[in-house]
Protein backbone atom coordinates (compact mmCIF):
# COMPACT_ATOMS: atom_id res chain seq x y z
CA UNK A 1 86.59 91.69 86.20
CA UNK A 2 85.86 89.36 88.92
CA UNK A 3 83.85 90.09 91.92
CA UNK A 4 85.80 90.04 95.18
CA UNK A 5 83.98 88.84 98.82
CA UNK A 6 84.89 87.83 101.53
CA UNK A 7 86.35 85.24 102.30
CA UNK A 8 85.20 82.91 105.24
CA UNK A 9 88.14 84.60 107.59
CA UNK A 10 86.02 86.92 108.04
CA UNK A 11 83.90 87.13 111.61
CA UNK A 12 80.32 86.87 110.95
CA UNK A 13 79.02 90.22 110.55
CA UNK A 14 76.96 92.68 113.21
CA UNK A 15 73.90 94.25 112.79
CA UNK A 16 74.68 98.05 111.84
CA UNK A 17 74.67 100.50 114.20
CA UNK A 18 71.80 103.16 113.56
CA UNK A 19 72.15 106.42 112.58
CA UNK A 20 70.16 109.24 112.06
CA UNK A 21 69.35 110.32 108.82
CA UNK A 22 71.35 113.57 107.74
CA UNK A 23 69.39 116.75 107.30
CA UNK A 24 69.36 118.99 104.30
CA UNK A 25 72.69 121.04 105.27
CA UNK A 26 74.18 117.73 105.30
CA UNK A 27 72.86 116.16 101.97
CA UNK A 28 74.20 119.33 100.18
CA UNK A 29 77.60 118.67 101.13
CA UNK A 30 77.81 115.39 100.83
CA UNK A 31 76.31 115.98 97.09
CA UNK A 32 78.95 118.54 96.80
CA UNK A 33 81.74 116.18 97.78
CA UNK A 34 80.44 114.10 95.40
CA UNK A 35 80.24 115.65 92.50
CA UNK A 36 83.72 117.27 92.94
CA UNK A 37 85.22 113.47 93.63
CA UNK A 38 83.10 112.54 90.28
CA UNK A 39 84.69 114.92 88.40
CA UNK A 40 88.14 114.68 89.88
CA UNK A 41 88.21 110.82 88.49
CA UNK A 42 86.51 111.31 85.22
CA UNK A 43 89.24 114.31 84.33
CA UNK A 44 91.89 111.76 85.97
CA UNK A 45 90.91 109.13 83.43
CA UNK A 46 91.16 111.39 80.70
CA UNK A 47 94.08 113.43 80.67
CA UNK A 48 95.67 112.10 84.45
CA UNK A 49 96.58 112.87 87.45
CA UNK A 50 99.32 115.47 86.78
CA UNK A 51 97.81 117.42 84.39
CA UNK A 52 94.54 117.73 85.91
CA UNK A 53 94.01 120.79 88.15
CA UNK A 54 91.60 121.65 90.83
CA UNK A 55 90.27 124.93 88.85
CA UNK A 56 89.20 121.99 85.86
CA UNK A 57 87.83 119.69 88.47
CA UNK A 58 85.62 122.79 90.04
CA UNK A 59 84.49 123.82 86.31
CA UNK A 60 83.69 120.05 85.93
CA UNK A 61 81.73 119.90 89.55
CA UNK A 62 79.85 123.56 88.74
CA UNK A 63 81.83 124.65 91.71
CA UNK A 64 84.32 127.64 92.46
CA UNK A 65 88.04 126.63 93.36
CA UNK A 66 87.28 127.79 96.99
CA UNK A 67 84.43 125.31 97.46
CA UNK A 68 86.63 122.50 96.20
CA UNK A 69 89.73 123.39 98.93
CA UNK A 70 87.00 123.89 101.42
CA UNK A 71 86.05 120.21 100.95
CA UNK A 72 89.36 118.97 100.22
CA UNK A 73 93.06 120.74 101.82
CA UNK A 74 94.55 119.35 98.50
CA UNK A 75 94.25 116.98 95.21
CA UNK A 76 95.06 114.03 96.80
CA UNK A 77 92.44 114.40 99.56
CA UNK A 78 89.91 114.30 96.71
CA UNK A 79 91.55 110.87 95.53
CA UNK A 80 91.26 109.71 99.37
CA UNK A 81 89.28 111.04 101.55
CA UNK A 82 86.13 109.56 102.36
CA UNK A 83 83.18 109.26 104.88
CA UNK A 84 84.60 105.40 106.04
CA UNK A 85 86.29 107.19 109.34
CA UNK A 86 82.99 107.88 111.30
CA UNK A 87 81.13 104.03 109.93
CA UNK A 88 84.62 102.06 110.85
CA UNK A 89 84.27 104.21 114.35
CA UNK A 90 80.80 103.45 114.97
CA UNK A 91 81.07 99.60 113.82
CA UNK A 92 84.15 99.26 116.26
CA UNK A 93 82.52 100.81 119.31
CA UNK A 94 79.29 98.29 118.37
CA UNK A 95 81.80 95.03 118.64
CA UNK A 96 81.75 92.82 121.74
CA UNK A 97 83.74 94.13 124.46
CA UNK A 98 85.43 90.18 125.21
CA UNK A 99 86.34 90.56 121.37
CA UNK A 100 89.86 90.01 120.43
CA UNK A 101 91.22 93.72 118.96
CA UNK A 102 92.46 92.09 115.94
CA UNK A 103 89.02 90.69 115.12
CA UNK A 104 87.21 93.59 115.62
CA UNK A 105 89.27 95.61 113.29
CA UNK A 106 89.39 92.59 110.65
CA UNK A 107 85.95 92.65 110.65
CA UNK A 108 85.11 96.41 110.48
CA UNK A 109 87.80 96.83 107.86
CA UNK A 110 85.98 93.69 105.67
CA UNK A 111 82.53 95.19 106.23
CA UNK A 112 83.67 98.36 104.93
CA UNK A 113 85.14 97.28 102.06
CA UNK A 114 82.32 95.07 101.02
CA UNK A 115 80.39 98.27 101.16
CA UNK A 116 82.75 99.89 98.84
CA UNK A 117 83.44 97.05 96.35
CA UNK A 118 79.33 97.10 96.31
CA UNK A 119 79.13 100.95 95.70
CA UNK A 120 82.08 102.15 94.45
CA UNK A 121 84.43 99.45 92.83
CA UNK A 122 85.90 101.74 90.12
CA UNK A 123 86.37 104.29 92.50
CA UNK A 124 88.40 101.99 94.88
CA UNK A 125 90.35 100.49 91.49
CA UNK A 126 91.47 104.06 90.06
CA UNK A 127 92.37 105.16 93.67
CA UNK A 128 94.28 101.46 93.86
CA UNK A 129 95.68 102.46 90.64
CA UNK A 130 97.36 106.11 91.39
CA UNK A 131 98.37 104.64 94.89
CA UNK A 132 100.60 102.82 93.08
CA UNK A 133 101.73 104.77 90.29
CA UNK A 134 101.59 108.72 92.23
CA UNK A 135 104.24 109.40 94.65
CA UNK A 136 101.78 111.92 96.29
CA UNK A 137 98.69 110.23 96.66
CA UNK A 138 100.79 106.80 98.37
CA UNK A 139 102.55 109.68 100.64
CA UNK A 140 98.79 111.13 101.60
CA UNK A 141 97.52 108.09 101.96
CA UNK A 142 100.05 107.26 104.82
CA UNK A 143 98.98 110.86 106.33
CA UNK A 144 95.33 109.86 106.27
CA UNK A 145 95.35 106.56 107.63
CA UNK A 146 97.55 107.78 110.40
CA UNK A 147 94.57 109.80 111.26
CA UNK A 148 92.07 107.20 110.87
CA UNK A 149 94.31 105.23 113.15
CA UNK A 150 93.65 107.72 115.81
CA UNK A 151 90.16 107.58 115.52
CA UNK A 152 90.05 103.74 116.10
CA UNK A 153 92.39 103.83 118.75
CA UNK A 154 90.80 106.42 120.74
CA UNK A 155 87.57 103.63 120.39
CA UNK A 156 89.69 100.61 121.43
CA UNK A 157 91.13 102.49 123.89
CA UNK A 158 87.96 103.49 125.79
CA UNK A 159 86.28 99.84 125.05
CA UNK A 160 89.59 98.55 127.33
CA UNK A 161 89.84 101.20 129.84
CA UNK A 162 92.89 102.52 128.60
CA UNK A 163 93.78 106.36 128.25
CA UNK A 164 92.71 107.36 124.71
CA UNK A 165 96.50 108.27 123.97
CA UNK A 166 97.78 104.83 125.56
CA UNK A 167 100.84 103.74 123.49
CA UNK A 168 100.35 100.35 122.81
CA UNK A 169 97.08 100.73 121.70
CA UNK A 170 98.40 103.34 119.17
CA UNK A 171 101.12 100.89 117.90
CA UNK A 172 99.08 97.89 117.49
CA UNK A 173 96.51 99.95 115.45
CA UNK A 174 98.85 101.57 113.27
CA UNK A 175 100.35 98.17 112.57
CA UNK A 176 96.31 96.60 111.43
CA UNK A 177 96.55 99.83 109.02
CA UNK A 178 100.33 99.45 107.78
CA UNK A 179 98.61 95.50 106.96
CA UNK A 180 95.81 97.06 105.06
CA UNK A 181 98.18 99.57 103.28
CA UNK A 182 100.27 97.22 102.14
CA UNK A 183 97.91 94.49 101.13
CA UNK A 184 96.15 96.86 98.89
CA UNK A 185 99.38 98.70 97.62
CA UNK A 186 100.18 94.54 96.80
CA UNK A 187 97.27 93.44 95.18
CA UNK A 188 97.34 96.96 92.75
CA UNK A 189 100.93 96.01 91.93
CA UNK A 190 99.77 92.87 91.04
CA UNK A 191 97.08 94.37 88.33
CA UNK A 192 94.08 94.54 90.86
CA UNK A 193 93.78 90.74 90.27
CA UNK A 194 92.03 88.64 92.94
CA UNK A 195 90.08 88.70 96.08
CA UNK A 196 91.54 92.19 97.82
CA UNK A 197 89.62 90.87 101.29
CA UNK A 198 91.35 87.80 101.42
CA UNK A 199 94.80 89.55 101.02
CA UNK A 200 94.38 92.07 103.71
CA UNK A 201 93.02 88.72 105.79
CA UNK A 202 96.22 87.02 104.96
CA UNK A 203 97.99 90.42 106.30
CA UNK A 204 96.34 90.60 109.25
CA UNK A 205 96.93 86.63 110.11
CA UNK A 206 100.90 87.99 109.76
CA UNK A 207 100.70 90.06 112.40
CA UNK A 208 99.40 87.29 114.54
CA UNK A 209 102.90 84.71 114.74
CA UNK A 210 105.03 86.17 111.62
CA UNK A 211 105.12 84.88 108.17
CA UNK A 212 106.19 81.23 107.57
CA UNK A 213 109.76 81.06 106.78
C-alpha cells in the first residue's frame, strides 16, 4: 500500500483556523458516532454491506437502534457522513480574499484529505470501495456533497459579496465537487492505486480550459 501526498499542485498550506475545544456533551457524541461508524465497517468487512443491518451495528456499538438513526437518517450516512463539512467551512472562510475560488477549494479539499489519509486511510479505502460497488451509498454520496456544496458556497459567496444563494456561485461549486466525485469514484475503479490528491488535482486543472483533445 503506498502512501499518497500531495502533490506540489497543491497551494502551500494555511495555518489552521482555531477552534475551541468541545465540551463533554460534545465528546460523548462524537465517541458515539464513532463507535457506531467502527462497528458499521468492521460488520461491513465481514459479512457486507447488504447483509449488515443497523440493529447488528447498534449491538456491535453497545447502542440501541434509536441512538444509531439519531446519529445517522440511514446506513449509508454511517458509510459517509463525517465532521469534514464544518473544517472545509472554516479553512475556506480563513483563505485570502484576492484568492482565486478554484485555489481555495483545491487547497481546502487537499488539506482535508491529507488529514484523512493520516487518520483514517482504511476508512476512506472501504468507503472508496462500496462507492463503487453499492448503488446506494454512490446515490447518497451525490445527496451529501450537494449539501456540502451549499455550505461552501454560502462561504464563497459572502467572501465575494454575493447573495449566499447567487447562482453562479452554486454552479461553479457543485462542478469542484462533481471533480472530486469523480476523481475518487476513478481512482477506486482503478483498485485504489496511486496518489488520490494528484487525481482530484488533475480534475480540478479540467475544469480550468477542458481536457486536451
Amino acid at each position: 500500500m503506498s502512501t499518497m501526498t500531495a502533490t506540489s499542485r497543491t497551494p502551500s498550506v494555511s495555518a489552521p483556523v482555531a477552534q475551541p475545544p468541545p465540551g463533554l456533551r460534545e465528546r460523548k457524541k462524537l465517541r458515539t458516532r464513532i463507535a457506531i461508524r467502527r462497528a458499521t465497517y468492521r460488520l461491513i468487512s465481514e459479512q457486507g454491506y447488504d447483509a449488515t443491518t443497523v440493529e447488528q451495528i447498534a449491538e456491535a456499538a453497545e447502542v440501541s437502534p434509536s441512538t444509531v438513526f439519531r446519529y445517522f437518517a440511514a446506513k449509508e450516512d454511517i458509510v459517509l457522513t463525517d465532521t469534514y463539512d464544518p473544517v472545509l467551512e472554516a479553512r475556506l472562510r480563513n483563505r485570502p480574499a484576492d484568492e482565486p475560488p478554484l485555489e481555495s477549494l483545491r487547497l481546502i479539499m487537499a488539506e482535508a484529505l491529507t488529514m484523512f489519509l493520516a487518520g483514517e486511510e482504511n476508512e476512506l479505502r472501504e468507503r472508496t470501495r462500496l462507492m463503487v460497488e453499492v448503488p446506494a451509498v454512490r446515490a447518497r454520496m451525490t445527496e451529501t456533497l450537494s449539501e456540502t456544496a451549499r455550505t461552501l458556497a454560502r462561504a464563497l459567496a459572502d467572501r465575494g459579496g454575493r447573495e449566499p444563494d447567487d447562482l453562479e456561485v452554486r454552479v461553479f461549486v457543485a462542478a469542484v465537487l462533481a471533480a472530486l466525485r469523480e476523481a475518487t469514484l476513478y481512482w477506486g475503479e482503478h483498485g485504489q492505486e496511486g496518489d488520490l490528491i494528484g487525481m482530484i488535482n488533475r480534475a480540478l486543472d479540467t475544469l480550468e480550459g477542458g481536457p486536451a483533445l
